[in-house]
Protein backbone atom coordinates (compact mmCIF):
# COMPACT_ATOMS: atom_id res chain seq x y z
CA UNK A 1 78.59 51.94 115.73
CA UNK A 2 78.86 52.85 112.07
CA UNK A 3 77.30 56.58 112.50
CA UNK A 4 79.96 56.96 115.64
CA UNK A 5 83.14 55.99 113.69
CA UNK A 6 81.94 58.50 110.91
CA UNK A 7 81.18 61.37 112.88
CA UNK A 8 84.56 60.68 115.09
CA UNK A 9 86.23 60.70 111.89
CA UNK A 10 84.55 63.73 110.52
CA UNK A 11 85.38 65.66 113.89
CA UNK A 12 88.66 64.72 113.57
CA UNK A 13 89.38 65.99 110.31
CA UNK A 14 90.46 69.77 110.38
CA UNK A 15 90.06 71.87 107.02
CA UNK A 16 92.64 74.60 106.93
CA UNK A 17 92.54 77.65 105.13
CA UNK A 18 95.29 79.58 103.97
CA UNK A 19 94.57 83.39 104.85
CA UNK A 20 96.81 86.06 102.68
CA UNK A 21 99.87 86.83 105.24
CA UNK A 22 99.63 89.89 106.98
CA UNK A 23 101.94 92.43 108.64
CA UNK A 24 101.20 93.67 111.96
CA UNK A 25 100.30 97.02 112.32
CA UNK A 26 103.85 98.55 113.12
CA UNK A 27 105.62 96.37 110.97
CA UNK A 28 104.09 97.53 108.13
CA UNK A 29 105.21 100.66 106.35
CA UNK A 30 102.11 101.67 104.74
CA UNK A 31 100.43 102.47 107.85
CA UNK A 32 102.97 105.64 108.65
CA UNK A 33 100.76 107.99 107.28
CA UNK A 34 98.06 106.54 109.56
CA UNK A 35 100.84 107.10 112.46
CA UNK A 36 101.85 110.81 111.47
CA UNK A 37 97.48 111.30 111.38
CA UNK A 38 97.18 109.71 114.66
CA UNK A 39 99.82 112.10 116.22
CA UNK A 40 98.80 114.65 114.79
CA UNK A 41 95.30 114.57 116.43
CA UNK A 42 96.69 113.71 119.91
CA UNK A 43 95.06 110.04 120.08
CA UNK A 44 98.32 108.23 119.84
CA UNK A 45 100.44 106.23 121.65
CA UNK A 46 104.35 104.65 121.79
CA UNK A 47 103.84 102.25 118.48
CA UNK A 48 103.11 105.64 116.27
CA UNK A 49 105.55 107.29 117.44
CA UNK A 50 108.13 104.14 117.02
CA UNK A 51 106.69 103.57 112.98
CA UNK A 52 107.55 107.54 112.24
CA UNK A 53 110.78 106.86 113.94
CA UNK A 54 112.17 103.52 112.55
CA UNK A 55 110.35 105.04 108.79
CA UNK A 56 112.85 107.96 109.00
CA UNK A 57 109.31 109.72 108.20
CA UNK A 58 111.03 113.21 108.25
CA UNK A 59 107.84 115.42 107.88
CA UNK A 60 106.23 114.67 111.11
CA UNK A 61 108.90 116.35 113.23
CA UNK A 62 107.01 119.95 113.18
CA UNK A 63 103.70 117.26 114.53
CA UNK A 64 106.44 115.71 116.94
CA UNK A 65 107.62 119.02 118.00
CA UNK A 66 104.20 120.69 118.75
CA UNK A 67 103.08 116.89 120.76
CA UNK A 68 106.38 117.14 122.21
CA UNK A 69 105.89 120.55 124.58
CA UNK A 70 101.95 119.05 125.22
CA UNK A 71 102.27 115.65 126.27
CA UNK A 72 103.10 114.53 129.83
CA UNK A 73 104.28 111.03 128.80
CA UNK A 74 107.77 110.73 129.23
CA UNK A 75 108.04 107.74 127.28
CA UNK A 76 106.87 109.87 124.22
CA UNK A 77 108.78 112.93 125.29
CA UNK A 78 112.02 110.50 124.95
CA UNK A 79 111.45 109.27 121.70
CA UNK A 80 110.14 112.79 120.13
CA UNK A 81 113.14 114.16 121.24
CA UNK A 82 115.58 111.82 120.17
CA UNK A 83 113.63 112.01 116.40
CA UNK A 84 113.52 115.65 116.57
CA UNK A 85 117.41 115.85 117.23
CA UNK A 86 118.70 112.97 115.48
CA UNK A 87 117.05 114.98 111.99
């Protein structure tokens, strides 16, 4: 009975560790150039195009431009456009 109540009270007893708080990917700034890179190569999707966007990240628009004319995604072809004009 002893060597039950310990173990139940060892099981019961949760350590937690505090882990350094991370951003999520898009939500942090210091992926962008990872973003523009991404584009760049044609293996990107929405979120990269969103960071360059909401970073104001003025030097990909020639990248944006050149994806813009090549993708079929019209998802992308909306927000490249809107980045592209609103510079």
């Amino acid at each position: 009975m002893v060597i039950g109540a310990l173990l139940g009270s060892t099981a019961n007893r949760q350590e937690t560790q505090t882990q350094p708080e991370r951003l999520a990917y898009a939500a942090d700034s210091a992926n962008v150039p990872d973003a523009i890179a991404k584009v760049k190569s044609g293996e990107f999707a929405a979120v990269h195009v969103d960071m360059i966007a909401n970073a104001g990240a003025v030097e990909a628009i020639p990248i944006l431009k050149q994806q813009f004319v090549s993708v079929e995604d019209d998802a992308f072809a909306e927000r490249a456009e809107k980045i592209v004009l609103e510079s």
